[in-house]
N, C-alpha and C. Protein backbone atom coordinates (compact mmCIF):
# COMPACT_ATOMS: atom_id res chain seq x y z
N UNK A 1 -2.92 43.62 -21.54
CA UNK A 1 -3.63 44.87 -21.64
C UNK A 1 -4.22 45.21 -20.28
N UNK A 2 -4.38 46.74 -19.31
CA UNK A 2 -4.64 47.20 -18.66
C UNK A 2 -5.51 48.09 -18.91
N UNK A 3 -6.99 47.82 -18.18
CA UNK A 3 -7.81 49.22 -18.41
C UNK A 3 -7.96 49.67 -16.91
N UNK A 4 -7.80 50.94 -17.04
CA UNK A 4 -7.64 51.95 -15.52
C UNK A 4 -9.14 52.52 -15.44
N UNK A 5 -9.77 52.76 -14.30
CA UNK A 5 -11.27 53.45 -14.30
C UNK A 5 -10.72 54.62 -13.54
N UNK A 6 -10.51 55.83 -14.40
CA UNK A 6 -10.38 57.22 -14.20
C UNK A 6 -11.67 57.71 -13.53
N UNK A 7 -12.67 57.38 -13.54
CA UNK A 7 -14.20 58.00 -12.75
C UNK A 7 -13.89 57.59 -11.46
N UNK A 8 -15.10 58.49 -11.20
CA UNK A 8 -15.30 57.71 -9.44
C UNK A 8 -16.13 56.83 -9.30
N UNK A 9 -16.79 56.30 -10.68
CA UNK A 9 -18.04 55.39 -10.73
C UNK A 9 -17.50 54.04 -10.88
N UNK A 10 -18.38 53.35 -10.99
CA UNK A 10 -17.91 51.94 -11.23
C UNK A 10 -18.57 51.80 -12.78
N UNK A 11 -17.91 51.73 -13.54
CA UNK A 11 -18.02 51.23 -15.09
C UNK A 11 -18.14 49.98 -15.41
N UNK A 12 -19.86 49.68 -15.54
CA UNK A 12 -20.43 48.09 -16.20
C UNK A 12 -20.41 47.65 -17.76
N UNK A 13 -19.58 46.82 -18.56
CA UNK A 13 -20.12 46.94 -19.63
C UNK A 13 -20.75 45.49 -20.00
N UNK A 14 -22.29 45.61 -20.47
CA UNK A 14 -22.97 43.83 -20.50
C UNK A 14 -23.15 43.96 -22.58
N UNK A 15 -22.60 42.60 -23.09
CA UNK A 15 -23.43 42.43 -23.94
C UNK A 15 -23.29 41.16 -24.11
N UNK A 16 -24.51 40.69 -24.42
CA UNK A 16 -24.65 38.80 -24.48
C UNK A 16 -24.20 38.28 -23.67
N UNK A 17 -22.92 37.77 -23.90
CA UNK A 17 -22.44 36.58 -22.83
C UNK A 17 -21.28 37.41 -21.77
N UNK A 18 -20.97 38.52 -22.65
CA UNK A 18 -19.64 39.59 -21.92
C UNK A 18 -20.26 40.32 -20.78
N UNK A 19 -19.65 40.48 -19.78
CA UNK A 19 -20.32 41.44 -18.16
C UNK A 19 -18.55 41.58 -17.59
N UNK A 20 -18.57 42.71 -17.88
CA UNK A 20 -17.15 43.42 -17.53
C UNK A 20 -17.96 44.50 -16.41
N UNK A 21 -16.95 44.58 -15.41
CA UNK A 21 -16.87 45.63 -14.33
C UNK A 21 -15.87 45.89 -14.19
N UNK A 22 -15.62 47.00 -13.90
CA UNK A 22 -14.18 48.12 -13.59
C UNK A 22 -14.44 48.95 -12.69
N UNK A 23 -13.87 48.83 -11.49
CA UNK A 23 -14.05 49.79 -10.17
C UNK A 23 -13.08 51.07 -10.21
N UNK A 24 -13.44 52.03 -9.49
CA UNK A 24 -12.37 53.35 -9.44
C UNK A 24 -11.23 53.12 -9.43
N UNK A 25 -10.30 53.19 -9.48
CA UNK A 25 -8.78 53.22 -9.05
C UNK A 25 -8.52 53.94 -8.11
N UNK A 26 -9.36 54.88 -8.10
CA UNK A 26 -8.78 55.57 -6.90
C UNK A 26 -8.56 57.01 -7.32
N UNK A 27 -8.00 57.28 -8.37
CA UNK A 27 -7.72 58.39 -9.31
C UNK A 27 -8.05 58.52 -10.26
N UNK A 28 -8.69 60.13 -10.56
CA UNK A 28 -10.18 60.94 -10.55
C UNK A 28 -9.20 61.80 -12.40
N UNK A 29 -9.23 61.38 -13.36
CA UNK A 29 -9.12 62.66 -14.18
C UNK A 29 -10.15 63.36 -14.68
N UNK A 30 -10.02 64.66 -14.52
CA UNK A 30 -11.14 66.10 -14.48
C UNK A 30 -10.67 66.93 -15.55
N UNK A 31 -11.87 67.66 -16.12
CA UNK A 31 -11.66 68.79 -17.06
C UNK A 31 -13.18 69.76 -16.74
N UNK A 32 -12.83 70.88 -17.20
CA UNK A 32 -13.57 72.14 -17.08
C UNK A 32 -13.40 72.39 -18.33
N UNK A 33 -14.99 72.95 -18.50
CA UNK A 33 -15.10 74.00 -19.71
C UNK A 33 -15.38 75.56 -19.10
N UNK A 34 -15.30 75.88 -20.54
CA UNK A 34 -15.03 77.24 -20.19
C UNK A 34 -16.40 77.86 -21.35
N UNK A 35 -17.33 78.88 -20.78
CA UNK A 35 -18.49 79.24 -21.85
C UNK A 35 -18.28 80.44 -22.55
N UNK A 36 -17.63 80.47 -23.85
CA UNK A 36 -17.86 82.43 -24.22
C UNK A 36 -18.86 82.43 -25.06
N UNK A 37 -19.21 83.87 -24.83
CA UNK A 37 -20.44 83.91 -25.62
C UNK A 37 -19.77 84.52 -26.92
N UNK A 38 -20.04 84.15 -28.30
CA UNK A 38 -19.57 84.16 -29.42
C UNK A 38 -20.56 85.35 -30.50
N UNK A 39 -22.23 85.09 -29.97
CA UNK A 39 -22.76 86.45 -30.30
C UNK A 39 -24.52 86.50 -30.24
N UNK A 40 -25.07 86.80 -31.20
CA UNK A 40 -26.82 85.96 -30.79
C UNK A 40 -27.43 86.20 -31.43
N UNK A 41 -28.45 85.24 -31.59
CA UNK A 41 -29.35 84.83 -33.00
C UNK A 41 -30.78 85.29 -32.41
N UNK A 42 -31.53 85.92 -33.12
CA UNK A 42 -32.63 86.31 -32.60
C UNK A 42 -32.59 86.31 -31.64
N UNK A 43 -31.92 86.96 -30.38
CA UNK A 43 -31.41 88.09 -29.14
C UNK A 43 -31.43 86.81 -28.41
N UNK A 44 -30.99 85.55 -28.70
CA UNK A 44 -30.22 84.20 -27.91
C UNK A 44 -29.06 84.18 -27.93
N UNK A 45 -28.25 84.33 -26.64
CA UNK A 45 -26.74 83.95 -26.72
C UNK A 45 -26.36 82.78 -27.57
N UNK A 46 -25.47 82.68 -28.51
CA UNK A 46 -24.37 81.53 -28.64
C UNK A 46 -23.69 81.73 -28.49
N UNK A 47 -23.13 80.65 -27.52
CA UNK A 47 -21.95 80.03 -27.10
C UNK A 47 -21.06 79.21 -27.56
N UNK A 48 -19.17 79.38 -27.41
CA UNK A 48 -18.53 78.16 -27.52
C UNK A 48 -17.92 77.49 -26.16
N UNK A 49 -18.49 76.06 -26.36
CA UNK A 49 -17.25 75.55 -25.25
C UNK A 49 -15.70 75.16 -25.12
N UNK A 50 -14.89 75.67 -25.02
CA UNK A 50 -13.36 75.54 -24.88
C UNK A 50 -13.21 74.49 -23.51
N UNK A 51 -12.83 73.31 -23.81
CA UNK A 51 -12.68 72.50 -22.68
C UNK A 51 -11.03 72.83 -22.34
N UNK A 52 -10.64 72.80 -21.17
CA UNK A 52 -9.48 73.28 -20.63
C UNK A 52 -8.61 71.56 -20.83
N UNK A 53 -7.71 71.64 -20.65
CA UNK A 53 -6.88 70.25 -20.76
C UNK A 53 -6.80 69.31 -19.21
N UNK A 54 -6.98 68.45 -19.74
CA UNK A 54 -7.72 67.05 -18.67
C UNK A 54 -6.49 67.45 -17.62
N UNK A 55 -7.11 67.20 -16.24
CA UNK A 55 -5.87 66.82 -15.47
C UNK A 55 -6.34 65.54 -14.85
N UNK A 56 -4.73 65.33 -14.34
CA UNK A 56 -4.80 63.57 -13.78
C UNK A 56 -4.76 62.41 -14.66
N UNK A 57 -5.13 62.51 -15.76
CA UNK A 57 -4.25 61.36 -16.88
C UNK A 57 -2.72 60.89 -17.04
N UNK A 58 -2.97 60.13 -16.57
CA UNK A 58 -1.46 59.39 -16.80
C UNK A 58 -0.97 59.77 -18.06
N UNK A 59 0.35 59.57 -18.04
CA UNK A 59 1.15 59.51 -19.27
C UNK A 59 0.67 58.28 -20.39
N UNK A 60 0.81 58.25 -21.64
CA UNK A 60 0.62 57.01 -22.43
C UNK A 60 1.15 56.09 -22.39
N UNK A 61 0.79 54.52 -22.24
CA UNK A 61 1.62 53.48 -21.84
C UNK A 61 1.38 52.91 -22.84
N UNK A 62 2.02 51.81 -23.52
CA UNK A 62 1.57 50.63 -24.31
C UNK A 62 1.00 49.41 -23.89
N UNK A 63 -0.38 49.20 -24.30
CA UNK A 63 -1.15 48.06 -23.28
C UNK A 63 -1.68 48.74 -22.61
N UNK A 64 -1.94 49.73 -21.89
CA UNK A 64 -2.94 50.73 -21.22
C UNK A 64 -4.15 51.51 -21.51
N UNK A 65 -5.13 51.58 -21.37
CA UNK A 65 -6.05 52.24 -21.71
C UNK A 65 -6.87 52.68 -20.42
N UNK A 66 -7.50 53.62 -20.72
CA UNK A 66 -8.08 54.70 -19.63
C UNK A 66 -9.55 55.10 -19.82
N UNK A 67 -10.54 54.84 -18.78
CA UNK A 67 -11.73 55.19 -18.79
C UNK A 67 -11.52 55.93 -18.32
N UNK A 68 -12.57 57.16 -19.15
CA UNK A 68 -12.52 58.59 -18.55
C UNK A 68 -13.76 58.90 -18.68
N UNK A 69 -14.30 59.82 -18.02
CA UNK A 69 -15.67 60.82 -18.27
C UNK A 69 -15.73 61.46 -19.86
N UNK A 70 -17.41 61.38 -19.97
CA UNK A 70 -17.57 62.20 -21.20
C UNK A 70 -16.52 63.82 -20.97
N UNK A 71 -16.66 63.98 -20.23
CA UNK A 71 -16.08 65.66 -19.94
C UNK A 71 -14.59 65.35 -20.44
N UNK A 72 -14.13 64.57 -19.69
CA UNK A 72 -12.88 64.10 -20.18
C UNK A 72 -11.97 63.86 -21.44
N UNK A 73 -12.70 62.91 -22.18
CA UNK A 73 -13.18 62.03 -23.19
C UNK A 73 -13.21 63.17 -24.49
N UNK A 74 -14.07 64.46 -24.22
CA UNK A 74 -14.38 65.74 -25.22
C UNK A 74 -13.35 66.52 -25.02
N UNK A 75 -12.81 66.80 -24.29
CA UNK A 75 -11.54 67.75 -23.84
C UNK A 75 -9.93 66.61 -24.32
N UNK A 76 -10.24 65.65 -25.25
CA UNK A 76 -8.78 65.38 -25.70
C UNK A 76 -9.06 64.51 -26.58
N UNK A 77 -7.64 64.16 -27.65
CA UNK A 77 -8.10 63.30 -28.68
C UNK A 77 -7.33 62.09 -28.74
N UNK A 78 -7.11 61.83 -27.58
CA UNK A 78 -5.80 60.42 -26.82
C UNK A 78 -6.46 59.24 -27.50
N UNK A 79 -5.59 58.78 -28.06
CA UNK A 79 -6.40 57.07 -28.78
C UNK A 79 -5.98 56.42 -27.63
N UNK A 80 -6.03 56.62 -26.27
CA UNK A 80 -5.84 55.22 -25.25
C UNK A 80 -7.21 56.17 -24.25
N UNK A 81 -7.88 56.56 -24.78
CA UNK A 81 -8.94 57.18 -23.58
C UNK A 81 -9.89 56.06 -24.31
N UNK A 82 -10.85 55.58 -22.86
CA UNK A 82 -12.04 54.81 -23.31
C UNK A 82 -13.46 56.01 -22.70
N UNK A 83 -14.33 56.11 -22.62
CA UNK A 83 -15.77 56.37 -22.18
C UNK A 83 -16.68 55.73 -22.49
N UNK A 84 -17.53 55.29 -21.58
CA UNK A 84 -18.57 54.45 -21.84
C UNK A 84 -19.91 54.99 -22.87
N UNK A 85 -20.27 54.44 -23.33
CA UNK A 85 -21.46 55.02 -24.97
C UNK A 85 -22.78 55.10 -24.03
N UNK A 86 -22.96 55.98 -24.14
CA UNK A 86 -24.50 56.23 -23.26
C UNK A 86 -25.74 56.73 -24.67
N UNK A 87 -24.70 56.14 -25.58
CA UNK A 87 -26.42 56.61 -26.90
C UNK A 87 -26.82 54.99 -27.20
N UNK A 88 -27.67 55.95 -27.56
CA UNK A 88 -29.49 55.01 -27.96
C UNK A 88 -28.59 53.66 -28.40
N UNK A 89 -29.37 52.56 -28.05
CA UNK A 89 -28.55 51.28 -28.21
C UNK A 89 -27.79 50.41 -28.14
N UNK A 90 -26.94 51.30 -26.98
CA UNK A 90 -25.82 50.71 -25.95
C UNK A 90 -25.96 50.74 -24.63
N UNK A 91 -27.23 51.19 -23.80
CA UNK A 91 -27.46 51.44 -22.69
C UNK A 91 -28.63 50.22 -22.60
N UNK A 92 -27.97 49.60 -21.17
CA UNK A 92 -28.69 48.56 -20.56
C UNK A 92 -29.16 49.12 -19.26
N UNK A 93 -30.97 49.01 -19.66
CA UNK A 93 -31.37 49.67 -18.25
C UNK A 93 -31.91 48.18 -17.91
N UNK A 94 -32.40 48.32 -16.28
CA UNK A 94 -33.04 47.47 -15.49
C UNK A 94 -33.98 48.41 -14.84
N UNK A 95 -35.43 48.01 -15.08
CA UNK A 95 -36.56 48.84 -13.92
C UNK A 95 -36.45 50.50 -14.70
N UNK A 96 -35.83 50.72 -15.85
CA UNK A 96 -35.89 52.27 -15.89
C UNK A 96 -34.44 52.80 -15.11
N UNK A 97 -33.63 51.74 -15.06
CA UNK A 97 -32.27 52.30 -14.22
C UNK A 97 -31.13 52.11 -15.07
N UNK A 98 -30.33 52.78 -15.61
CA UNK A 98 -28.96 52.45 -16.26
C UNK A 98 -28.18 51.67 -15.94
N UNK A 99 -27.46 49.91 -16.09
CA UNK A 99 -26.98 49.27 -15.04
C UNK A 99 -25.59 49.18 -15.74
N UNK A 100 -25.67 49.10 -16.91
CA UNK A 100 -24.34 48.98 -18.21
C UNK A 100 -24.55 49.65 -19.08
N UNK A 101 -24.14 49.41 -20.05
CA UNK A 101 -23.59 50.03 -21.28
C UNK A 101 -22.99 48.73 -22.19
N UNK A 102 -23.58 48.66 -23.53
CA UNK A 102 -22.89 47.84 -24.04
C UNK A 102 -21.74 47.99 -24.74
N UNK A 103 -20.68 49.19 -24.58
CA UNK A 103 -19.96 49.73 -25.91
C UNK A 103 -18.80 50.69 -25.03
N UNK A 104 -18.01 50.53 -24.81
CA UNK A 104 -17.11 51.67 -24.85
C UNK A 104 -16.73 52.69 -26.52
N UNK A 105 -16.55 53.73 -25.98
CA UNK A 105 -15.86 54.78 -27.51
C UNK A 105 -14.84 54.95 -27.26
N UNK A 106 -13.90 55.33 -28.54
CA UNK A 106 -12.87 56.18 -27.98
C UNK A 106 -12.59 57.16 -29.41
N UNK A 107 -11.60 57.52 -29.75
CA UNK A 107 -11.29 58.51 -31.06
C UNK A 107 -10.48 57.58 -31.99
N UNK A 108 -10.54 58.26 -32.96
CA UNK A 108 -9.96 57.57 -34.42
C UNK A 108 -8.80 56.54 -34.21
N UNK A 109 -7.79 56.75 -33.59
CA UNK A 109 -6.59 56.61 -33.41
C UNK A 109 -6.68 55.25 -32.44
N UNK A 110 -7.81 55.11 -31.70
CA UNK A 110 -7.56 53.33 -31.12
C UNK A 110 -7.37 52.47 -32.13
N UNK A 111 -7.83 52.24 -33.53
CA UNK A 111 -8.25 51.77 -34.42
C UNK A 111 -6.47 50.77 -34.67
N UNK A 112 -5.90 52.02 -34.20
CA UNK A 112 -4.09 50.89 -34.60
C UNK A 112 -3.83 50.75 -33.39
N UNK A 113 -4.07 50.86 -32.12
CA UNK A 113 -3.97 50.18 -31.09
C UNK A 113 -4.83 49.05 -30.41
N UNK A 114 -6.22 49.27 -30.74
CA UNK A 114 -6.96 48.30 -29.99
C UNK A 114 -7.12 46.66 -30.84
N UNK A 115 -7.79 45.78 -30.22
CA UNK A 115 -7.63 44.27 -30.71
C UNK A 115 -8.73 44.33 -31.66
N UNK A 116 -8.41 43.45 -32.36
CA UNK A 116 -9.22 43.45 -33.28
C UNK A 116 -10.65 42.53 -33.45
C-alpha cells in the first residue's frame, strides 16, 4: 500500500503508540469553489457552494491512496482520497498548537478497499 501527500503540508498522524508522517510529494491537488447566491432570508444572502472538479489527482491505482485537502476531499467522492480529521477528538495539540491528528477520513466507498 502507497499513501501520496497531495498538500503542501506535511501530514502527522499520532495515536498511542502509532506516529505516522507523510511529507509533500511534491504535487499539489487543488479545487475552487464557486459562490451563487440562491436567494435571502430576512434580507441575508444564501448561498450554494459548487466545488469545481479537483485538479492534479492522479488516476486510481490499486494499493494507492491520496491525501488531499479538505477543499479537495469536499469537491469529490473518490474512495482512495484520505484528509486528515481536524474535528473535536482527533486533533493533537502541543502548547495550543496543532501537531497531528489522530484519524484520517475518507467517503463511504474506502470501506471495500481499506484494511481492516
Amino acid at each position: 500500500m502507497r499513501i501520496i501527500n497531495l498538500t503542501d503540508h506535511i501530514v502527522t498522524i499520532e495515536d498511542g503508540d502509532i506516529r505516522k508522517v507523510y511529507f509533500p510529494s511534491g504535487s499539489i491537488a487543488r479545487s475552487r469553489m464557486k459562490r451563487v447566491v440562491i436567494g435571502k432570508v430576512d434580507g441575508v444572502k444564501v448561498c450554494q457552494i459548487i466545488w469545481e472538479p479537483a485538479k492534479g489527482l492522479p488516476a486510481m491505482s490499486n494499493g494507492t491512496y491520496y491525501i488531499v485537502s479538505q477543499i479537495v476531499f469536499d469537491s469529490s467522492d473518490r474512495e482512495d482520497l484520505l484528509a486528515p480529521d481536524t474535528t473535536r477528538g482527533s486533533v493533537v495539540k502541543h502548547e495550543d498548537n496543532t501537531v497531528a491528528v489522530k484519524f484520517f477520513k475518507s467517503h463511504a466507498g474506502f470501506a471495500k478497499r481499506g484494511e481492516k
